[in-house]
PDB file of N, CA and C in Angstrom:
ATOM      1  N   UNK A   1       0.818  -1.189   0.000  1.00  0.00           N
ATOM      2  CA  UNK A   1       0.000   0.000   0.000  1.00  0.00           C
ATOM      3  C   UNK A   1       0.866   1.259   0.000  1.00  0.00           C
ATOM      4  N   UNK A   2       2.121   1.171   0.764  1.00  0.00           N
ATOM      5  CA  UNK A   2       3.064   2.291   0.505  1.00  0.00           C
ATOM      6  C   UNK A   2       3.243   2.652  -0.616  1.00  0.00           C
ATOM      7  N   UNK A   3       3.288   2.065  -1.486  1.00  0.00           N
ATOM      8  CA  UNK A   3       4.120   2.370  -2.914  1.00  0.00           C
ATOM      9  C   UNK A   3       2.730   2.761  -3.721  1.00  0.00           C
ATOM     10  N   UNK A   4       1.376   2.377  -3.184  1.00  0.00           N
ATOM     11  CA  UNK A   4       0.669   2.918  -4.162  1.00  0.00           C
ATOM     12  C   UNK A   4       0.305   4.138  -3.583  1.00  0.00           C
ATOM     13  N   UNK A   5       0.396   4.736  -1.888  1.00  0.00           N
ATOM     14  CA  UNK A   5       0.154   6.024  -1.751  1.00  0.00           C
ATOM     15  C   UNK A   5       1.495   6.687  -2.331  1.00  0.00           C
ATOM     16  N   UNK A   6       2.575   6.480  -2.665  1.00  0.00           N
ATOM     17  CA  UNK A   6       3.677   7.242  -3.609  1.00  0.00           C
ATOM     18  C   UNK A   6       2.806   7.575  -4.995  1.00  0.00           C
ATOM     19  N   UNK A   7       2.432   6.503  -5.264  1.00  0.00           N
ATOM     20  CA  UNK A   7       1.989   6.634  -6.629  1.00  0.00           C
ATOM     21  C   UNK A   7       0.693   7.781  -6.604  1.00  0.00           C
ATOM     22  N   UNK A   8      -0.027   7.626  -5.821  1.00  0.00           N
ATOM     23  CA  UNK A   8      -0.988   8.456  -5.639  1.00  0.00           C
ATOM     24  C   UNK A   8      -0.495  10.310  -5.111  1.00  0.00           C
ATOM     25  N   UNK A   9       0.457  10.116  -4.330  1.00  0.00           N
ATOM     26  CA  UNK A   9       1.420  11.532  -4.335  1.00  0.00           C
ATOM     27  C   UNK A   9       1.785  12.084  -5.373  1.00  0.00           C
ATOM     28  N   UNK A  10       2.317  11.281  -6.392  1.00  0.00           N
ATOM     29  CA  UNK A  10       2.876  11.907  -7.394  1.00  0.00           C
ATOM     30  C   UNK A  10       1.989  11.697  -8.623  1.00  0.00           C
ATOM     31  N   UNK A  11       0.741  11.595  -8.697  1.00  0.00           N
ATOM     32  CA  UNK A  11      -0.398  11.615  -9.320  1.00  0.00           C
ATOM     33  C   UNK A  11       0.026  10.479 -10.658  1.00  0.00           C
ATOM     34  N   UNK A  12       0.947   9.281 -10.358  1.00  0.00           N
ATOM     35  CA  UNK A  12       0.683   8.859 -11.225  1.00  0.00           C
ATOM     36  C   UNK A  12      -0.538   7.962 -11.117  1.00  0.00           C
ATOM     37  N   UNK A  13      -1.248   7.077  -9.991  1.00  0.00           N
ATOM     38  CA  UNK A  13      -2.694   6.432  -9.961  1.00  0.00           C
ATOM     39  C   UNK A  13      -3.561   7.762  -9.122  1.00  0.00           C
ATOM     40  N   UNK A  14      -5.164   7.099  -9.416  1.00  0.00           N
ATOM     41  CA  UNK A  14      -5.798   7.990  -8.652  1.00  0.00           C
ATOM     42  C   UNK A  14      -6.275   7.667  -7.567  1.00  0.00           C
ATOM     43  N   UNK A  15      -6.125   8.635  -6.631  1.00  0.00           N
ATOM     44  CA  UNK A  15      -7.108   8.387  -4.778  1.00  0.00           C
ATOM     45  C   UNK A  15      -8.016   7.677  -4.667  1.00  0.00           C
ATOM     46  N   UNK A  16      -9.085   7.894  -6.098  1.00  0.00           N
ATOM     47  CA  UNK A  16     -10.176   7.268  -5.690  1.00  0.00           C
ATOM     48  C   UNK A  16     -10.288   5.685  -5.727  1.00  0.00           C
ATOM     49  N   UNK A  17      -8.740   4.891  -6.600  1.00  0.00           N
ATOM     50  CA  UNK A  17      -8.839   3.669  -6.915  1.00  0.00           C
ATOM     51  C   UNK A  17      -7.978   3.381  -5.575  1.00  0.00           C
ATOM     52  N   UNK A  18      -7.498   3.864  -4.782  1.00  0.00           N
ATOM     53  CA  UNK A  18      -6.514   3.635  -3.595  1.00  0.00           C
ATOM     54  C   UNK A  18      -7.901   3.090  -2.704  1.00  0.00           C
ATOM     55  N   UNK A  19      -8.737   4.700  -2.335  1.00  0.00           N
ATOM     56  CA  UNK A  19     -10.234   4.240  -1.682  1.00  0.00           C
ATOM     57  C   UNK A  19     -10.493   3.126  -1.686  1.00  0.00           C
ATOM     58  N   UNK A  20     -10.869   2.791  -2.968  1.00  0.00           N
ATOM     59  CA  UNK A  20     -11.968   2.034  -3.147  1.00  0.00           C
ATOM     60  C   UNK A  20     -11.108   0.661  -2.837  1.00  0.00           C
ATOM     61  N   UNK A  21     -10.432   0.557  -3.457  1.00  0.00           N
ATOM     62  CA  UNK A  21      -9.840  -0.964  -3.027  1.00  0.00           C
ATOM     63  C   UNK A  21      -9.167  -1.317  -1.838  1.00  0.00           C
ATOM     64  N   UNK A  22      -8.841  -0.635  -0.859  1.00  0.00           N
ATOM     65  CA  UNK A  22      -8.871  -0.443   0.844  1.00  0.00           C
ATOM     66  C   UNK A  22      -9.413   0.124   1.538  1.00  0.00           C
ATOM     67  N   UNK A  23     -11.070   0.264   0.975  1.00  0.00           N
ATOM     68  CA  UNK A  23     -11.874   0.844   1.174  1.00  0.00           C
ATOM     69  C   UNK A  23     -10.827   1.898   2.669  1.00  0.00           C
ATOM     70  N   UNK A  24     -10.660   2.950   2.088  1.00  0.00           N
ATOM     71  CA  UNK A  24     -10.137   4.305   3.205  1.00  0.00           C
ATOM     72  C   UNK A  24     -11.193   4.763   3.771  1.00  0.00           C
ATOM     73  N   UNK A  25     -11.431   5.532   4.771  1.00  0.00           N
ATOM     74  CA  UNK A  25     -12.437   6.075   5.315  1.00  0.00           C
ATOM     75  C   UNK A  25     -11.595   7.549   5.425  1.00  0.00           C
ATOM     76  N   UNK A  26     -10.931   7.488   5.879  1.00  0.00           N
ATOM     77  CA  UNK A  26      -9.909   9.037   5.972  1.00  0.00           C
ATOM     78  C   UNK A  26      -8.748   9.518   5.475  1.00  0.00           C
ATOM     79  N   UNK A  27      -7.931  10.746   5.499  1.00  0.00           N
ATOM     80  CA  UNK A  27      -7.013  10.702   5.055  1.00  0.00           C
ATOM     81  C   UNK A  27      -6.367  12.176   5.463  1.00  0.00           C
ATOM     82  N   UNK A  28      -5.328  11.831   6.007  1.00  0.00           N
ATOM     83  CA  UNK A  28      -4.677  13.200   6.571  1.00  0.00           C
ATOM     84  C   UNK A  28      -3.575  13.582   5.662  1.00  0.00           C
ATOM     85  N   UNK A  29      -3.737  14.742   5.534  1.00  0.00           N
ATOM     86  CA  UNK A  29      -3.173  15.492   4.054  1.00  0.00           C
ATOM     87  C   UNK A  29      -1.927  16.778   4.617  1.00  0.00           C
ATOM     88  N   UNK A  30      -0.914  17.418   4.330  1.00  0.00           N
ATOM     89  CA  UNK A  30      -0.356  18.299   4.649  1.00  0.00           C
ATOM     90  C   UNK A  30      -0.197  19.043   3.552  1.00  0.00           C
ATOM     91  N   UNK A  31       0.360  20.438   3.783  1.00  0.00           N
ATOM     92  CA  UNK A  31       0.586  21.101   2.432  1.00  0.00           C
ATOM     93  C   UNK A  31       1.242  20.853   2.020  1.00  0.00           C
ATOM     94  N   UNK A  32       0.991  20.742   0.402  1.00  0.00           N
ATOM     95  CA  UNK A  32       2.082  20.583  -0.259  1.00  0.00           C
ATOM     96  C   UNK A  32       1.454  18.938  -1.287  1.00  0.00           C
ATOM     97  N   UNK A  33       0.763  17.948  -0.516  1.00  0.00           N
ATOM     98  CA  UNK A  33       0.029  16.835  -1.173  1.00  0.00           C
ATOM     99  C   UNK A  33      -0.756  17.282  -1.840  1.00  0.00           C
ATOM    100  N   UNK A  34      -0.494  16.509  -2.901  1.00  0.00           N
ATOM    101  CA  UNK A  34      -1.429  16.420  -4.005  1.00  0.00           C
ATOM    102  C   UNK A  34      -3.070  16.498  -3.620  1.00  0.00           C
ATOM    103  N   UNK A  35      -3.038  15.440  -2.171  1.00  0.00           N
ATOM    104  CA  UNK A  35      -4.487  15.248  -2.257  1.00  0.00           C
ATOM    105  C   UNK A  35      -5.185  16.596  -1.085  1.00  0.00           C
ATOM    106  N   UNK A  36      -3.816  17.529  -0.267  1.00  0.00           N
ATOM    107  CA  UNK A  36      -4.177  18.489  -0.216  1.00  0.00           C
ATOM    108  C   UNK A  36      -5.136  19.239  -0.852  1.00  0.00           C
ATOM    109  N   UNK A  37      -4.776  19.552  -1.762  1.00  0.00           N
ATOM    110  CA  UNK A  37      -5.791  20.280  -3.400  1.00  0.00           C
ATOM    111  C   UNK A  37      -6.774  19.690  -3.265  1.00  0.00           C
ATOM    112  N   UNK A  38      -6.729  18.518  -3.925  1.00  0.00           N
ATOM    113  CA  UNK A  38      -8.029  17.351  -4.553  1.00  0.00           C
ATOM    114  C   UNK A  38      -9.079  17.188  -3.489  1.00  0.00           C
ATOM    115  N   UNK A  39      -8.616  16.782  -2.193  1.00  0.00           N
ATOM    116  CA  UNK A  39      -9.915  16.798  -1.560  1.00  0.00           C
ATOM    117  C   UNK A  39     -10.776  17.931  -1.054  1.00  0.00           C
ATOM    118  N   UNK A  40     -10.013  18.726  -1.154  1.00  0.00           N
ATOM    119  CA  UNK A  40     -10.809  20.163  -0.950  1.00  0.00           C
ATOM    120  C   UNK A  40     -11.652  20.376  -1.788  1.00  0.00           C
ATOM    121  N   UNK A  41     -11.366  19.579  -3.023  1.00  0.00           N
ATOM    122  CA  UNK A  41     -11.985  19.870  -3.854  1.00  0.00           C
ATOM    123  C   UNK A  41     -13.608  19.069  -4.094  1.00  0.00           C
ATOM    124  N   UNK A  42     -13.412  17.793  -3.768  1.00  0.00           N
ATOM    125  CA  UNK A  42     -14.292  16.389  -4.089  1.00  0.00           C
ATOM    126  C   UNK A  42     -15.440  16.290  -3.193  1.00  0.00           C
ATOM    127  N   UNK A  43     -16.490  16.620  -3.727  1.00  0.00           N
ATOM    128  CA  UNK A  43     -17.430  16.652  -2.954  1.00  0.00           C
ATOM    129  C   UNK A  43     -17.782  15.622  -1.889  1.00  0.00           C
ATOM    130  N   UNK A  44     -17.159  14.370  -2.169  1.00  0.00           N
ATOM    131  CA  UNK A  44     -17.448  13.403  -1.182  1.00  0.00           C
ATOM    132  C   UNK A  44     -16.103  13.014  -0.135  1.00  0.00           C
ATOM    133  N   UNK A  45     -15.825  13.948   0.064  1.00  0.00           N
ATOM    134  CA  UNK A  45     -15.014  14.173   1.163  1.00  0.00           C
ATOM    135  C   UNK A  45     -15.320  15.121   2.017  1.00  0.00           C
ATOM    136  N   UNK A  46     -15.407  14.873   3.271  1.00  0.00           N
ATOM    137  CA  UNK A  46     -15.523  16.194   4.186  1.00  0.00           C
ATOM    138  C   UNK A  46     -14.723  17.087   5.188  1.00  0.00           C
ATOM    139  N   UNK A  47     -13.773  17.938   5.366  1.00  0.00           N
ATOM    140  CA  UNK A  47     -13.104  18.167   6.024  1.00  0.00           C
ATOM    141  C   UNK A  47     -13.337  17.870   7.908  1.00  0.00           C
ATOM    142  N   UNK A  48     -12.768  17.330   8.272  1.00  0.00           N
ATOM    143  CA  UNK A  48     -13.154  16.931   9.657  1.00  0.00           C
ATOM    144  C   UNK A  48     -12.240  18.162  10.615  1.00  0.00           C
ATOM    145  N   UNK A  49     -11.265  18.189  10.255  1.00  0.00           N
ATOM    146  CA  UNK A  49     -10.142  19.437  10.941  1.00  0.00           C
ATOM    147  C   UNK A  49      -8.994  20.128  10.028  1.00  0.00           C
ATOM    148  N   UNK A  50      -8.802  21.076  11.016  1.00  0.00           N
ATOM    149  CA  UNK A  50      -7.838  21.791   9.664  1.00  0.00           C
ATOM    150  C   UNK A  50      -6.878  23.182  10.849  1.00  0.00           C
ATOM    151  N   UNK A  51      -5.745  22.574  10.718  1.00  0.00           N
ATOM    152  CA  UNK A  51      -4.997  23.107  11.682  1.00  0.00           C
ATOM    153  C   UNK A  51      -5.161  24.559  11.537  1.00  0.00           C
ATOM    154  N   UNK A  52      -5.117  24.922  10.581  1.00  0.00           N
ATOM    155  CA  UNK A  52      -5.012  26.296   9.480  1.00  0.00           C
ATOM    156  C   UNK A  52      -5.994  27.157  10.427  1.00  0.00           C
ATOM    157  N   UNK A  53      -7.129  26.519  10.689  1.00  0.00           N
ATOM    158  CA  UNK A  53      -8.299  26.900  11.655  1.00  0.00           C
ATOM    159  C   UNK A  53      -8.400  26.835  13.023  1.00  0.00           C
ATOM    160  N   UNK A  54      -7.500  25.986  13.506  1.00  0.00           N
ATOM    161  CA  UNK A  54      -7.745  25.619  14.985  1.00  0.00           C
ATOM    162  C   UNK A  54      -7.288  26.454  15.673  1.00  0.00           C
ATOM    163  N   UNK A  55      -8.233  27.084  16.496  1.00  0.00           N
ATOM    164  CA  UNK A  55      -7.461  28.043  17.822  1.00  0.00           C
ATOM    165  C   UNK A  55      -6.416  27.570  18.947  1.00  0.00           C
ATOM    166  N   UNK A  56      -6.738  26.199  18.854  1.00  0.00           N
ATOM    167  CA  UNK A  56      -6.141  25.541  20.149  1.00  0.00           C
ATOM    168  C   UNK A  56      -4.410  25.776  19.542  1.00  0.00           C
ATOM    169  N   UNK A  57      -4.295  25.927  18.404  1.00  0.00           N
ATOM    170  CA  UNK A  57      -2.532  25.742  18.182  1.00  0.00           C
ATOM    171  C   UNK A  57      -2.447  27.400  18.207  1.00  0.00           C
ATOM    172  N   UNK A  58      -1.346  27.775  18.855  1.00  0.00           N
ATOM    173  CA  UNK A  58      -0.597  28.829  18.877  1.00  0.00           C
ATOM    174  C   UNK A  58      -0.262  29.619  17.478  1.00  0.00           C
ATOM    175  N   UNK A  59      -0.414  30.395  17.065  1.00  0.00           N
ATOM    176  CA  UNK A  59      -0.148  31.322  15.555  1.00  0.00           C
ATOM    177  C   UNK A  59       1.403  31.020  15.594  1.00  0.00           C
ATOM    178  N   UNK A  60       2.293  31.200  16.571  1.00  0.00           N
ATOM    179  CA  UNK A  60       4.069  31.077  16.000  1.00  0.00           C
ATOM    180  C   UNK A  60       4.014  29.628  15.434  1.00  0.00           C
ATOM    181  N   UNK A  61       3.195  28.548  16.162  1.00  0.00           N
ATOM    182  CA  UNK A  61       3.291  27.118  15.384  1.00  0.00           C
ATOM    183  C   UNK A  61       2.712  27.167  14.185  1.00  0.00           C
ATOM    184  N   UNK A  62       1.539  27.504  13.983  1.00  0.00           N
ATOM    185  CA  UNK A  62       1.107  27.544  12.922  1.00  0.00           C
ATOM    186  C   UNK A  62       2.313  27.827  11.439  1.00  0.00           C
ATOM    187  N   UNK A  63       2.872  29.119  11.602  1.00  0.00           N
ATOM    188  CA  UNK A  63       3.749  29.280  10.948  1.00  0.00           C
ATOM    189  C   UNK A  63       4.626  28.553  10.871  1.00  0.00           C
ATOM    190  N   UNK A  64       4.990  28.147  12.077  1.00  0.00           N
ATOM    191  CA  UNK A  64       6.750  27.031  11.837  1.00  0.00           C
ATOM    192  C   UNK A  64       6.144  25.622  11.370  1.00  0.00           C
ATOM    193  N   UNK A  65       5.079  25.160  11.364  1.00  0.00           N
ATOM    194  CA  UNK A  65       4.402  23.887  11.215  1.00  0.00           C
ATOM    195  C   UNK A  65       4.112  24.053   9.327  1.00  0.00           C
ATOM    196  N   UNK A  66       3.601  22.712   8.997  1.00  0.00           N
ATOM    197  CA  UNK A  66       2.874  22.684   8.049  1.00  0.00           C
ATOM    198  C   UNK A  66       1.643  22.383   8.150  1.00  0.00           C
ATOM    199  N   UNK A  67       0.709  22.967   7.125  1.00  0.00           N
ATOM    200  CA  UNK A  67      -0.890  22.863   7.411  1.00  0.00           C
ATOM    201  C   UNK A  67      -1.488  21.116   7.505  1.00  0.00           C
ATOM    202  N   UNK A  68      -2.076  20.733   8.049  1.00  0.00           N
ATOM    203  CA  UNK A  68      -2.668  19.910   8.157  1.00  0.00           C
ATOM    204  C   UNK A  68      -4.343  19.529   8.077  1.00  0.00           C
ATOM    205  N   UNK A  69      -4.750  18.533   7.362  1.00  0.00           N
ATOM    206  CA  UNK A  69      -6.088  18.389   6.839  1.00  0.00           C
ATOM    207  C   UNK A  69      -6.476  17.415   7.403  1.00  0.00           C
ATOM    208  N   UNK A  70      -7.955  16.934   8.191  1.00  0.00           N
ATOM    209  CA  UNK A  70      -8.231  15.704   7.943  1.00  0.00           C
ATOM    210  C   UNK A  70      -9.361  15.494   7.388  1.00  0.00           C
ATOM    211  N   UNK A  71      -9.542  14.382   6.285  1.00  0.00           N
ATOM    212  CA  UNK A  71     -10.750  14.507   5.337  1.00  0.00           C
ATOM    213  C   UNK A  71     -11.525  12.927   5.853  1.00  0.00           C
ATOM    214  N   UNK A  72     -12.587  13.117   5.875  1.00  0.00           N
ATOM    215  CA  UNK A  72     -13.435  11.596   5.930  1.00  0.00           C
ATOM    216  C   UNK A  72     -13.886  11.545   4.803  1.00  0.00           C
ATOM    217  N   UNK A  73     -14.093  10.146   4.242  1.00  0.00           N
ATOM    218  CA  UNK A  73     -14.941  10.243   3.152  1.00  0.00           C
ATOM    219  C   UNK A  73     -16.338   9.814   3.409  1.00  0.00           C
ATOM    220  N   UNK A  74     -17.020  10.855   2.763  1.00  0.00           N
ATOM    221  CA  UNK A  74     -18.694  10.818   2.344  1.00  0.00           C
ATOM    222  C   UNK A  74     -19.470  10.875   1.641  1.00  0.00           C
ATOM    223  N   UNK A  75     -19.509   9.543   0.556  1.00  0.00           N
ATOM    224  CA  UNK A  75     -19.829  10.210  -0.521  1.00  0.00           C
ATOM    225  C   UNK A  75     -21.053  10.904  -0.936  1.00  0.00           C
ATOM    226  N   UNK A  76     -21.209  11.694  -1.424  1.00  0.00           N
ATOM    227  CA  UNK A  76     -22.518  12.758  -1.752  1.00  0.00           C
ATOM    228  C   UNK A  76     -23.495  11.765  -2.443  1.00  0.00           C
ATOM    229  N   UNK A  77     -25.003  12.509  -2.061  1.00  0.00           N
ATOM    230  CA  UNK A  77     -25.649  11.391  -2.637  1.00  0.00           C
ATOM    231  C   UNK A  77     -26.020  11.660  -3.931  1.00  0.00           C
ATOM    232  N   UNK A  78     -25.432  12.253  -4.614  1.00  0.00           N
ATOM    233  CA  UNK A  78     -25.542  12.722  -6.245  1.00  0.00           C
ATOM    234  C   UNK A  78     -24.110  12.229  -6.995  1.00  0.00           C
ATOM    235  N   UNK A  79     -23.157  11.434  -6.320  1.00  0.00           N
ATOM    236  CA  UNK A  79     -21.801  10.783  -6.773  1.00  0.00           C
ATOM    237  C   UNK A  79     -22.112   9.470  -7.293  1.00  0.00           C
ATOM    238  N   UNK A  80     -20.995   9.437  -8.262  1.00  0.00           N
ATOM    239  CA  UNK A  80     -21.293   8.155  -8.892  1.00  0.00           C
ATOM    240  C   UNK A  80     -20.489   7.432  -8.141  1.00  0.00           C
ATOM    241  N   UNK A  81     -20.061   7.444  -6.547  1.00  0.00           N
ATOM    242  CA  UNK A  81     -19.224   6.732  -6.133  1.00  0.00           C
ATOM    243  C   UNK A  81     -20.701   6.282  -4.963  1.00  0.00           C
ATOM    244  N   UNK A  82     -21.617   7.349  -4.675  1.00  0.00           N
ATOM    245  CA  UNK A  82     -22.510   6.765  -3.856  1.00  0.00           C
ATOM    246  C   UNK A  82     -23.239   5.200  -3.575  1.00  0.00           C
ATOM    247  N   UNK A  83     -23.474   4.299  -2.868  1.00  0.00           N
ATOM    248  CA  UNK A  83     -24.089   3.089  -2.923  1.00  0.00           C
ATOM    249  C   UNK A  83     -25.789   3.112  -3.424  1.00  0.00           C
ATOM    250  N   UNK A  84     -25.565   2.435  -4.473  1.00  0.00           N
ATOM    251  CA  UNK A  84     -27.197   2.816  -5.122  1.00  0.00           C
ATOM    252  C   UNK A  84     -27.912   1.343  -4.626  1.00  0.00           C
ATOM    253  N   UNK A  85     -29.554   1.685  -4.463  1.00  0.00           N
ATOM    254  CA  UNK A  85     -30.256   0.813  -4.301  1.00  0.00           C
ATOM    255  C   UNK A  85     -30.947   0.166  -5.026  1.00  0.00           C
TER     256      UNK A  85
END
């Protein structure tokens, strides 16, 4: 599975075939990942936390740190990834 989240870093496979075939439920992202971008983007993901936001961390960390994401997946019920009945 290591070598296919490389592969998925460097966008040569896609996230969603990583998902689906270890079925993922989450995925913690930093800046700078690919899937940084992407899940911000994908409707069936939901941001669960986001350091970028959190009061509890200090602003000097913030800066010396890198951003951190955590995404659950959910898929929307208008996705073709949704479970149909």
């Amino acid at each position: 599975m290591l070598k296919e989240w490389e592969d998925v870093c460097s966008g040569r496979i896609d996230y969603h075939a990583l998902q689906q075939r270890y079925r993922l439920t989450h995925f913690v992202v930093t800046e700078g990942d690919i899937l940084y971008t992407y899940l911000a983007l994908d409707p069936d993901y939901v941001l669960l936390w986001d350091s970028e936001t959190d009061d509890a961390i200090p602003e000097d960390m913030k800066k010396a740190e890198k951003k951190l994401r955590i995404y659950a997946y959910r898929p929307a019920e208008n996705s073709s990834a949704a479970p149909r009945d």
